[in-house]
N, C-alpha and C. Protein backbone atom coordinates (compact mmCIF):
# COMPACT_ATOMS: atom_id res chain seq x y z
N UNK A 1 93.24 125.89 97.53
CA UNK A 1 94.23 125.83 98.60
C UNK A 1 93.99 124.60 99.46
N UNK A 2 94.90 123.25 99.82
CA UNK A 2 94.80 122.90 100.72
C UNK A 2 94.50 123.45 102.10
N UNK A 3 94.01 122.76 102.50
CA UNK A 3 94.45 122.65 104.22
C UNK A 3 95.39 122.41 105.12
N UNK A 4 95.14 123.16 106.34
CA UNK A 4 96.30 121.78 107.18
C UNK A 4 96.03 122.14 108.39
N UNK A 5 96.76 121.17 109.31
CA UNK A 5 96.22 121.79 111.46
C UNK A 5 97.79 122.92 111.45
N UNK A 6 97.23 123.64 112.12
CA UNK A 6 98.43 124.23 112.71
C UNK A 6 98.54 123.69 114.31
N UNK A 7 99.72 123.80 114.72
CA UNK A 7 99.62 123.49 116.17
C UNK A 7 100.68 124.81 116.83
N UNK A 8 99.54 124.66 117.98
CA UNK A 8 100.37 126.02 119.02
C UNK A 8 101.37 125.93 119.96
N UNK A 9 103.05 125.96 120.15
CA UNK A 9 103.45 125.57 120.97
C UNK A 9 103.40 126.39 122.13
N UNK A 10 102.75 126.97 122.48
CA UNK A 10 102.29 127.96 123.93
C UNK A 10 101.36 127.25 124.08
N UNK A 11 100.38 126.40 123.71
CA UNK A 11 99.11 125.88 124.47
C UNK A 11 99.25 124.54 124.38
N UNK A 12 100.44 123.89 123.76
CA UNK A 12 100.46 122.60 123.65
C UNK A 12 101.02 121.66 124.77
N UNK A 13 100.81 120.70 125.94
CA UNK A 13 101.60 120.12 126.98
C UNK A 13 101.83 118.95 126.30
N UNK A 14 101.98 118.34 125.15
CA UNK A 14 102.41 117.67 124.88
C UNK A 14 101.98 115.83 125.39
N UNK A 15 100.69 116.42 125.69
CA UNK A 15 100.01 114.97 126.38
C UNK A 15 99.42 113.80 124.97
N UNK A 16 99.59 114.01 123.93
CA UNK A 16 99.53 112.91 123.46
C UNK A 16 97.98 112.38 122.99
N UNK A 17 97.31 113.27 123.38
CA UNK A 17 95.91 112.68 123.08
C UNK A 17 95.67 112.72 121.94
N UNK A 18 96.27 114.21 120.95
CA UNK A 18 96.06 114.13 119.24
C UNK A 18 96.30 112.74 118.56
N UNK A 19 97.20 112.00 119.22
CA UNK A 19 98.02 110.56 118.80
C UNK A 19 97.07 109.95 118.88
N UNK A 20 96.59 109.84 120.15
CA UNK A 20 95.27 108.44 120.40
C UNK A 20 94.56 108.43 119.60
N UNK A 21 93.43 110.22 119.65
CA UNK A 21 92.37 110.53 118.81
C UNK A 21 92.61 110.11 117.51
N UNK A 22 93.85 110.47 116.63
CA UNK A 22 94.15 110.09 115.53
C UNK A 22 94.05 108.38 114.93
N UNK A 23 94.64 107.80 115.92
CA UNK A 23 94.57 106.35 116.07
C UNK A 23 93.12 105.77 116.00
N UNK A 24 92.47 105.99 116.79
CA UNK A 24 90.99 105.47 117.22
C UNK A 24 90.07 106.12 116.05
N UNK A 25 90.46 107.67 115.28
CA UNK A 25 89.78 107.54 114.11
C UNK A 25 89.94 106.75 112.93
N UNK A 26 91.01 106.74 112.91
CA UNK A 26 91.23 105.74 111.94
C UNK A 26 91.31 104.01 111.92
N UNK A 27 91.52 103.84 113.22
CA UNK A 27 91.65 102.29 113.31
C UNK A 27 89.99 101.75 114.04
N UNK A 28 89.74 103.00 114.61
CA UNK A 28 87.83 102.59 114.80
C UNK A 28 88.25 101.78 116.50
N UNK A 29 87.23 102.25 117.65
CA UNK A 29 87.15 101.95 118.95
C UNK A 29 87.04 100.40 119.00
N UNK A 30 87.66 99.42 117.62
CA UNK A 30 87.50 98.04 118.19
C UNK A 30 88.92 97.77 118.87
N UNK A 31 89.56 98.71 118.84
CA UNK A 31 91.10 98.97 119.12
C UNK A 31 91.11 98.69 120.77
N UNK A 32 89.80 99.37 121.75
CA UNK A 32 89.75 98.65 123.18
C UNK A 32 89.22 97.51 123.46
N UNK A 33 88.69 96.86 122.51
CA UNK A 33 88.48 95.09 122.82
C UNK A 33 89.34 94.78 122.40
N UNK A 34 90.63 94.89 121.74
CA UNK A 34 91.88 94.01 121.74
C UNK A 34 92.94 94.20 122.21
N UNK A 35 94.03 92.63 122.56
CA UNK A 35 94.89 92.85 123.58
C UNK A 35 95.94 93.97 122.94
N UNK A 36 96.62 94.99 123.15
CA UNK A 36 98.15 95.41 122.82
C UNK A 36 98.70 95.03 121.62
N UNK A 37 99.07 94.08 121.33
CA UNK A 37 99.54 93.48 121.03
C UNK A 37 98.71 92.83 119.07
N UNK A 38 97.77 93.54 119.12
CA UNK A 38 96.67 92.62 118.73
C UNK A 38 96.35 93.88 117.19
N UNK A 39 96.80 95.19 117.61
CA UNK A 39 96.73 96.08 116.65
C UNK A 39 97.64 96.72 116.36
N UNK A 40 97.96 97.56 115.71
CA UNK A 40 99.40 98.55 115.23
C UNK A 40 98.88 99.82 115.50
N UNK A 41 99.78 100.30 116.52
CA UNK A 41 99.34 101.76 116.64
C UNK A 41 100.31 103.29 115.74
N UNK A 42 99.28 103.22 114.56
CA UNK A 42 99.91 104.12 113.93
C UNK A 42 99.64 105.69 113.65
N UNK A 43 99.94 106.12 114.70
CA UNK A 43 98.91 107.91 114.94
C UNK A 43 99.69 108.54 113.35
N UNK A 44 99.03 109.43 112.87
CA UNK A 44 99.45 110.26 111.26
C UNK A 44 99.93 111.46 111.69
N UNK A 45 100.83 111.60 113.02
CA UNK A 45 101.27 112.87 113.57
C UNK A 45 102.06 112.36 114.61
N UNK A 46 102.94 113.43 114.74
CA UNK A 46 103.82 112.86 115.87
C UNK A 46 104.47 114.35 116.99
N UNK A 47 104.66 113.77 118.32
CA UNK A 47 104.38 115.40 119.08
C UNK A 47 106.54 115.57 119.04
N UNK A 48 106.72 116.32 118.90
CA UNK A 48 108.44 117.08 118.96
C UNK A 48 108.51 117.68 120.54
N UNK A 49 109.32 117.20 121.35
CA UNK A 49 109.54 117.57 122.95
C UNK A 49 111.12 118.23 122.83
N UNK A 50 111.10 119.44 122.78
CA UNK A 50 112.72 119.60 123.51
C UNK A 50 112.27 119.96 124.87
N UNK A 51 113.39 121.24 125.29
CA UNK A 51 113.67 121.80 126.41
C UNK A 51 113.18 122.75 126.35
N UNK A 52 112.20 123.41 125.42
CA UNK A 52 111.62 124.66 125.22
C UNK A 52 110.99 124.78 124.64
N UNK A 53 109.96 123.79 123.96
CA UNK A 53 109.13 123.43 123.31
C UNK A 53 108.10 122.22 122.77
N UNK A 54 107.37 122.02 122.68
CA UNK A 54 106.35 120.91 122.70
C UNK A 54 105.09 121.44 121.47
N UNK A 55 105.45 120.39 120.70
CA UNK A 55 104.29 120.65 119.73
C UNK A 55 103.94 119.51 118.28
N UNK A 56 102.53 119.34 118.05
CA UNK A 56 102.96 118.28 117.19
C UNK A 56 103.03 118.82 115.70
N UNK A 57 103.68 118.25 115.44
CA UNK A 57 104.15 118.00 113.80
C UNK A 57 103.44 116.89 112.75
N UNK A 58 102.73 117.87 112.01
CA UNK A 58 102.12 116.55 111.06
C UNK A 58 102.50 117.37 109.51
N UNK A 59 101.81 116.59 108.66
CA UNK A 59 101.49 117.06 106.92
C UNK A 59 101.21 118.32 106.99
N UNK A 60 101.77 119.10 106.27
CA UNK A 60 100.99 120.61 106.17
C UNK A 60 100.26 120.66 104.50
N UNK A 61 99.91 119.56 104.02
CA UNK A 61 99.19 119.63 102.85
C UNK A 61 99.66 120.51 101.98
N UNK A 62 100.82 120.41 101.76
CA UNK A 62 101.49 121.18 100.28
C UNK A 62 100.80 121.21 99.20
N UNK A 63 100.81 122.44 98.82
CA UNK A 63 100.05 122.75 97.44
C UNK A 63 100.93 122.47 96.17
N UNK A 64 102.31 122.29 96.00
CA UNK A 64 102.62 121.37 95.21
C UNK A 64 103.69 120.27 96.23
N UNK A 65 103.12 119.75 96.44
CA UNK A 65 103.69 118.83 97.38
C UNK A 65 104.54 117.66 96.70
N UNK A 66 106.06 117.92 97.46
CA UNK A 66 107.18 116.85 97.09
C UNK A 66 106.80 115.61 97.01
N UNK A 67 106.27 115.14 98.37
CA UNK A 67 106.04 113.66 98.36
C UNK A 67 105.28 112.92 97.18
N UNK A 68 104.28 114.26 96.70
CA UNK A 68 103.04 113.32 95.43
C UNK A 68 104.32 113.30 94.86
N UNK A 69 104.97 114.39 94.17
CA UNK A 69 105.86 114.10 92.94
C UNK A 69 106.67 113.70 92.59
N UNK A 70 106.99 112.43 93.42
CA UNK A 70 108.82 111.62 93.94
C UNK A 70 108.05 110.34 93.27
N UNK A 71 106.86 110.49 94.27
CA UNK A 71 105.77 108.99 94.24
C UNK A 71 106.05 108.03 92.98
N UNK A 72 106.99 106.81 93.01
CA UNK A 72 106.80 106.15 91.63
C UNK A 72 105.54 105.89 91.33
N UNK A 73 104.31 105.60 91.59
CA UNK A 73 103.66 104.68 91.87
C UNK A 73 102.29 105.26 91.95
N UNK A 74 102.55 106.89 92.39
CA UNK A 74 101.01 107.49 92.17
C UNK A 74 100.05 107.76 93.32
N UNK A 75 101.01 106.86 94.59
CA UNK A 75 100.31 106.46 95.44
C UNK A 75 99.39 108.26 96.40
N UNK A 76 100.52 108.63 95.99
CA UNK A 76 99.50 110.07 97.01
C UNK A 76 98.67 111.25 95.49
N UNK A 77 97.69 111.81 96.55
CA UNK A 77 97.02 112.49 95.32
C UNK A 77 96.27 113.44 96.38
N UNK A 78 96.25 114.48 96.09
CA UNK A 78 95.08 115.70 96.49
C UNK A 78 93.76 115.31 96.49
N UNK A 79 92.97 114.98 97.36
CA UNK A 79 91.65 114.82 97.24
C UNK A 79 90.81 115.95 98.80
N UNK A 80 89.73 116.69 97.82
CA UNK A 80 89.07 117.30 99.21
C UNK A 80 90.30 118.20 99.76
N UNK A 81 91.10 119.37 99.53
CA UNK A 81 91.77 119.80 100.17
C UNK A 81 92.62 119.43 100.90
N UNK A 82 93.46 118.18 100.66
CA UNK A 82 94.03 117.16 101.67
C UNK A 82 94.99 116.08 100.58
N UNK A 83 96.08 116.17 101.27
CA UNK A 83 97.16 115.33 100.51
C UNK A 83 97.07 114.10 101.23
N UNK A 84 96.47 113.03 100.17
CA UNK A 84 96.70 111.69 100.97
C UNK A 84 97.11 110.69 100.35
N UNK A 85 97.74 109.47 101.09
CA UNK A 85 98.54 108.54 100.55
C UNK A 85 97.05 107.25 100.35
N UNK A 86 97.27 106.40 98.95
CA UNK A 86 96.28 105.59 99.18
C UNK A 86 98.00 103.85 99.52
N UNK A 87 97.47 103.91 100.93
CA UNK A 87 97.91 102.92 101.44
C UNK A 87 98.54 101.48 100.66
N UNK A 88 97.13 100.99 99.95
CA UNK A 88 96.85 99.83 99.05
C UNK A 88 98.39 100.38 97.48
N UNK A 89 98.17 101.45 97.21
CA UNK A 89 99.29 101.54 96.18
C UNK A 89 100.78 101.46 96.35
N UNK A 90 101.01 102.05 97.59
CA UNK A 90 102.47 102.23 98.42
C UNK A 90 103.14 100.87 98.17
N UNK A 91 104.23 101.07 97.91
CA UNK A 91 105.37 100.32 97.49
C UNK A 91 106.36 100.66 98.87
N UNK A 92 106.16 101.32 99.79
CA UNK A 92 106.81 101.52 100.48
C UNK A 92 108.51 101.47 100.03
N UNK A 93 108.57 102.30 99.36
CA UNK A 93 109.91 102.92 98.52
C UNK A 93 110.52 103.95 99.49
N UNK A 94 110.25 104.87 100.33
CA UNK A 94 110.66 106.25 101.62
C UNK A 94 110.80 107.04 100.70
N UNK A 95 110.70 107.35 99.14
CA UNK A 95 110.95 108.82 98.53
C UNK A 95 110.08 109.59 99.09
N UNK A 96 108.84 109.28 99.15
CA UNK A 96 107.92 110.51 99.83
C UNK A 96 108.55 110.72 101.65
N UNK A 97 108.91 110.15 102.24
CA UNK A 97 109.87 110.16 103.50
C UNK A 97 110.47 111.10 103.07
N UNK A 98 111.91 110.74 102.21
CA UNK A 98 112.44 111.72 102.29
C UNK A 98 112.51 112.65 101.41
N UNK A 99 111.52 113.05 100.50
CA UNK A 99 111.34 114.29 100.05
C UNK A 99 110.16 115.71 101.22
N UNK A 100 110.04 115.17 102.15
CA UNK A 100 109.04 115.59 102.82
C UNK A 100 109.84 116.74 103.22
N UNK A 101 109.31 117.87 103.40
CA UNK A 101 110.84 119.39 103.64
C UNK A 101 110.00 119.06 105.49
N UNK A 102 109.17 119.14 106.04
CA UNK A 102 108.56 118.76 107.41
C UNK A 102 109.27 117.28 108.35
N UNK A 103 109.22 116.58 107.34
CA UNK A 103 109.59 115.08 108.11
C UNK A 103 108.05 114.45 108.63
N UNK A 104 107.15 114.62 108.03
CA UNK A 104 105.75 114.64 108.55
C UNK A 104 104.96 113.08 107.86
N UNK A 105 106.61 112.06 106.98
CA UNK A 105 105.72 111.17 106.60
C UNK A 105 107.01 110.25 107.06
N UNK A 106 106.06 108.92 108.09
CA UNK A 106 106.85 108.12 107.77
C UNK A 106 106.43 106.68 107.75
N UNK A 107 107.10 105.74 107.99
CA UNK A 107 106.97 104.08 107.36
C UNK A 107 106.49 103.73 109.08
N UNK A 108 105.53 102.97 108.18
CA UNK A 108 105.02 101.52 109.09
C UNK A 108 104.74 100.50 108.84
N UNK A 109 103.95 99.52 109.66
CA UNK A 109 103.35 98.34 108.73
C UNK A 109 102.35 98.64 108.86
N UNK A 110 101.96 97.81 107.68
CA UNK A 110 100.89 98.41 107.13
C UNK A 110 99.68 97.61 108.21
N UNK A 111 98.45 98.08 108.22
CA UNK A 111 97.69 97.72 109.62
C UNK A 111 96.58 96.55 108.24
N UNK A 112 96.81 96.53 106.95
CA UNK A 112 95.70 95.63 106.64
C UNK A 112 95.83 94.27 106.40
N UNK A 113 96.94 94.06 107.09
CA UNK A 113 97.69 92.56 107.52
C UNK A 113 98.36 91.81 106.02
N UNK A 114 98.03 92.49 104.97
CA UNK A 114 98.96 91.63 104.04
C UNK A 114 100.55 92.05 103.97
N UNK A 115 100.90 90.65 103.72
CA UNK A 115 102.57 90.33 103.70
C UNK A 115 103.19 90.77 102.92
N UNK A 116 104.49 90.55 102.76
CA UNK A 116 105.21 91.02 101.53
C UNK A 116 105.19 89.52 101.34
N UNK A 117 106.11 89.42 99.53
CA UNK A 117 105.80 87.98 99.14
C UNK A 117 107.72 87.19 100.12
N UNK A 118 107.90 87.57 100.71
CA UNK A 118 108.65 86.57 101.55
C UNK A 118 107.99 86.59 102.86
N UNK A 119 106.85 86.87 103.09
CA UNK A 119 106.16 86.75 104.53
C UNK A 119 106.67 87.73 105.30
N UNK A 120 107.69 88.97 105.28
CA UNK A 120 108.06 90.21 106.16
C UNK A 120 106.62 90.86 106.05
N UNK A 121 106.75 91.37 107.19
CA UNK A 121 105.40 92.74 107.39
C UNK A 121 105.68 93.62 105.64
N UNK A 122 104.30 94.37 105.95
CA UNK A 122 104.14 95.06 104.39
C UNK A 122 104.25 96.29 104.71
N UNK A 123 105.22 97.45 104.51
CA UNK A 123 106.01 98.56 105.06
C UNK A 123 105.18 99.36 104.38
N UNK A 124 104.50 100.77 104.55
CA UNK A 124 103.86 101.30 103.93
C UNK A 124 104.31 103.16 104.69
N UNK A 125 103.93 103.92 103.71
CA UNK A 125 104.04 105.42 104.02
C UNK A 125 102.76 106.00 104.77
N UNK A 126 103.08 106.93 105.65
CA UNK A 126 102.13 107.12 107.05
C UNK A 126 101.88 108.48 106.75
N UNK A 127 101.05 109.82 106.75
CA UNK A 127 101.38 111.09 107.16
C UNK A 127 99.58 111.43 107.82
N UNK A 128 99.07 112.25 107.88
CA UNK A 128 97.82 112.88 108.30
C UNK A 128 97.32 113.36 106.89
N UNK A 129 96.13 112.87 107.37
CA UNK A 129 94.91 112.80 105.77
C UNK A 129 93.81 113.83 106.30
N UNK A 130 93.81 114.76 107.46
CA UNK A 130 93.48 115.57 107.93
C UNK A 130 91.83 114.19 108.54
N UNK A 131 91.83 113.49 108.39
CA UNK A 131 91.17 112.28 108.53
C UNK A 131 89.83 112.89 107.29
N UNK A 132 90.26 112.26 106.77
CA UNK A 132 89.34 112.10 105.51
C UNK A 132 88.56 111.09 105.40
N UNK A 133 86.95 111.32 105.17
CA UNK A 133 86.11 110.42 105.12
C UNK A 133 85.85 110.77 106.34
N UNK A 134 86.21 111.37 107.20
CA UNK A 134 85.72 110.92 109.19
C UNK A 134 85.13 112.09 109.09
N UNK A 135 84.04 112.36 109.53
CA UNK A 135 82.61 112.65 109.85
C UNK A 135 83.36 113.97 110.83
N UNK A 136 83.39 115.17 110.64
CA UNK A 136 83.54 116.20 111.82
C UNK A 136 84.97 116.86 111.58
N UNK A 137 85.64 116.06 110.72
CA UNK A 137 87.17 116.54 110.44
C UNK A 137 88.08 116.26 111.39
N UNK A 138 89.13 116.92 111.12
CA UNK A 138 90.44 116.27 112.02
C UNK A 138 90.36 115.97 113.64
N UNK A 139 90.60 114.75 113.62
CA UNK A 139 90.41 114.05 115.12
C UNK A 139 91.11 114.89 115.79
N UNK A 140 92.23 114.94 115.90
CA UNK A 140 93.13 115.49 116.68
C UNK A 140 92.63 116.89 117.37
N UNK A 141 92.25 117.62 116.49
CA UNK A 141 91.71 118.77 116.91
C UNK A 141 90.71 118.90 117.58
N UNK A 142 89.73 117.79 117.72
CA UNK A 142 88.68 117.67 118.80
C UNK A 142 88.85 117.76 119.50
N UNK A 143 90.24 116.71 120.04
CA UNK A 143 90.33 115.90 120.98
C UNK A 143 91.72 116.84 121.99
N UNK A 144 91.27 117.59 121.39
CA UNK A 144 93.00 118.27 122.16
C UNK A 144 92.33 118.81 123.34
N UNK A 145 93.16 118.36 124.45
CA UNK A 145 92.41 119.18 125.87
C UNK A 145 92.58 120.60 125.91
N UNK A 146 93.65 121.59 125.10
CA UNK A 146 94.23 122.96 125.64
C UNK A 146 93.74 123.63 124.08
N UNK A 147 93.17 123.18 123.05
CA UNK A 147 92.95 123.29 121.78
C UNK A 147 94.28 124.18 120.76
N UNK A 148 94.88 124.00 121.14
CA UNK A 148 96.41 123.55 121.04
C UNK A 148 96.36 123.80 119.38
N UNK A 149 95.67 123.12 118.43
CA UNK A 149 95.52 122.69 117.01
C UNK A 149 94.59 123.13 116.91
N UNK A 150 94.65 124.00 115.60
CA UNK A 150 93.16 124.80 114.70
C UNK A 150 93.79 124.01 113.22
N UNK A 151 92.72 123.88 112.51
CA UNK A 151 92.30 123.83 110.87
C UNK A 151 92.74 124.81 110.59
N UNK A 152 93.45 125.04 109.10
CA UNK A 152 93.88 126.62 108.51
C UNK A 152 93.15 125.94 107.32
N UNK A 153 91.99 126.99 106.63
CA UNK A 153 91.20 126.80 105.45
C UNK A 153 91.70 128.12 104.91
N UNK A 154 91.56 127.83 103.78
CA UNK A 154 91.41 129.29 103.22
C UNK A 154 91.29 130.78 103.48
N UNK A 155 89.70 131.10 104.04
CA UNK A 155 88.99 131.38 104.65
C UNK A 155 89.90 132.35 105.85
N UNK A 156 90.46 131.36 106.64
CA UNK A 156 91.78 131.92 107.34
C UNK A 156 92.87 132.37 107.28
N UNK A 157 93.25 131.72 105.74
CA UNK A 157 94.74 132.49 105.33
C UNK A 157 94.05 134.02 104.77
N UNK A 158 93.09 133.97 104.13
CA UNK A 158 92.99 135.32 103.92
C UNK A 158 92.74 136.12 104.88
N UNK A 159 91.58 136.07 105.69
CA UNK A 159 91.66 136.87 106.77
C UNK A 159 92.73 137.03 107.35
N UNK A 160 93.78 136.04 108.05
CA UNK A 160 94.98 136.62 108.46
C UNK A 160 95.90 137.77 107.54
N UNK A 161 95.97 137.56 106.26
CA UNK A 161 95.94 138.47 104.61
C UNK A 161 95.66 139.85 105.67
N UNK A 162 94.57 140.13 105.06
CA UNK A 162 93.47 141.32 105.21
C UNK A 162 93.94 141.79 106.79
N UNK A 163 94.31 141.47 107.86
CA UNK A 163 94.83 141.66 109.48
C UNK A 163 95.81 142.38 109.47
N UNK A 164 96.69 141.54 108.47
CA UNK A 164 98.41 142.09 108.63
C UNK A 164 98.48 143.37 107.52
N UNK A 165 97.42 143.24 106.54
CA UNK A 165 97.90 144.75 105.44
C UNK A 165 97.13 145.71 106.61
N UNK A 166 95.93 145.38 107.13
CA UNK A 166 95.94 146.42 107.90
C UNK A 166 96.53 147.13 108.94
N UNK A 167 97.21 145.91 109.34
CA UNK A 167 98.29 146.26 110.90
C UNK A 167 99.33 147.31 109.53
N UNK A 168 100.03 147.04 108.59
CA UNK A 168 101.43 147.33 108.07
C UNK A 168 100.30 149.03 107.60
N UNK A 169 99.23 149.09 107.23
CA UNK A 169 98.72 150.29 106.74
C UNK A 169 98.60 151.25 107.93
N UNK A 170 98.37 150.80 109.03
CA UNK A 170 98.23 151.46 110.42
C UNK A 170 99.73 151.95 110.60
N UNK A 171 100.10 151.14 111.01
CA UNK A 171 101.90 151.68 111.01
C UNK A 171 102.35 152.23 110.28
N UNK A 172 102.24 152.28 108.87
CA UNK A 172 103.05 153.37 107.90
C UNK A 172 102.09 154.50 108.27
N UNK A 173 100.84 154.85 108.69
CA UNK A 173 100.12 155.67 108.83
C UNK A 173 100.71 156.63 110.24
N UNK A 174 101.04 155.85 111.04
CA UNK A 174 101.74 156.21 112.06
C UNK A 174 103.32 157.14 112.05
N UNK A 175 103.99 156.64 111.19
CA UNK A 175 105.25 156.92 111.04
C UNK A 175 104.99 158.39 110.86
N UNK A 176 104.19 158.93 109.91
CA UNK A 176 104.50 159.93 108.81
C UNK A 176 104.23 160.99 109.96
């Protein structure tokens, strides 16, 4: 079973720090010695604000996941419980965009400064890699002030499993 964050919209204010945290894991704290201007800020999640709700939206690591299977190119693959795009392959084509049933992937430039061959920025596909390779697991979830975002492992889907047959066994027990 993959993984993925869930996020809570009752504990979420929508302050934005999952974004930063996300950013600074992946782009690494040399991001405050340079000007603005100087890096691409590309968080792998993004927060949804209406009038009655606040919460962020990222990858939910599909277990057969659309985006791998649109992919001309191969570029995303399951590794470690975690659907991730390898950057360097992206053709930046948007099928994984828009096969995404979430909306949880989208285009940027790419932050490793190569061009396309007419010198335009190099457009690449974005989503949450639950930060893979990063030491402690998903930034975001550290970093959340209201802890807003939990990890769902396994582990958890079953136990939630095992909660609800018992709640539905209690209640039919009740009825009779």
């Amino acid at each position: 079973m993959n993984y993925f964050v869930k996020g809570n919209p009752d504990l979420c204010i929508g302050c934005r720090t999952c974004m930063i945290g996300c950013v600074i894991a992946h782009e690494g704290e040399k991001i405050f010695q340079m000007n603005p201007g100087e890096y691409v800020f590309n968080p792998k999640l993004d927060i949804v604000k209406t009038a009655t709700i606040t919460v962020p939206v990222q990858c939910k690591h599909c277990e057969n996941p659309a985006c791998m299977n649109v992919c001309p190119v191969k570029a995303i693959e399951i590794i470690d419980n975690a659907v991730v795009i390898n950057q360097d392959k992206c053709i930046g084509c948007k099928t994984c965009m828009i096969a995404c049933p979430y909306g949880a992937v989208d285009m940027v430039v790419s932050s490793d400064g190569k061009k396309q061959t007419d010198d335009s920025d190099r457009i690449v596909a974005n989503k949450c890699d639950l930060c893979a390779g990063i030491e402690g697991g998903p930034t975001c979830i550290r970093v959340c002030p209201t802890a807003a975002l939990k990890l769902v492992t396994e582990k958890e889907v079953e136990a939630s499993v095992t909660n609800k047959r018992k709640a539905a066994a209690v209640s039919l027990n009740q009825v009779k």
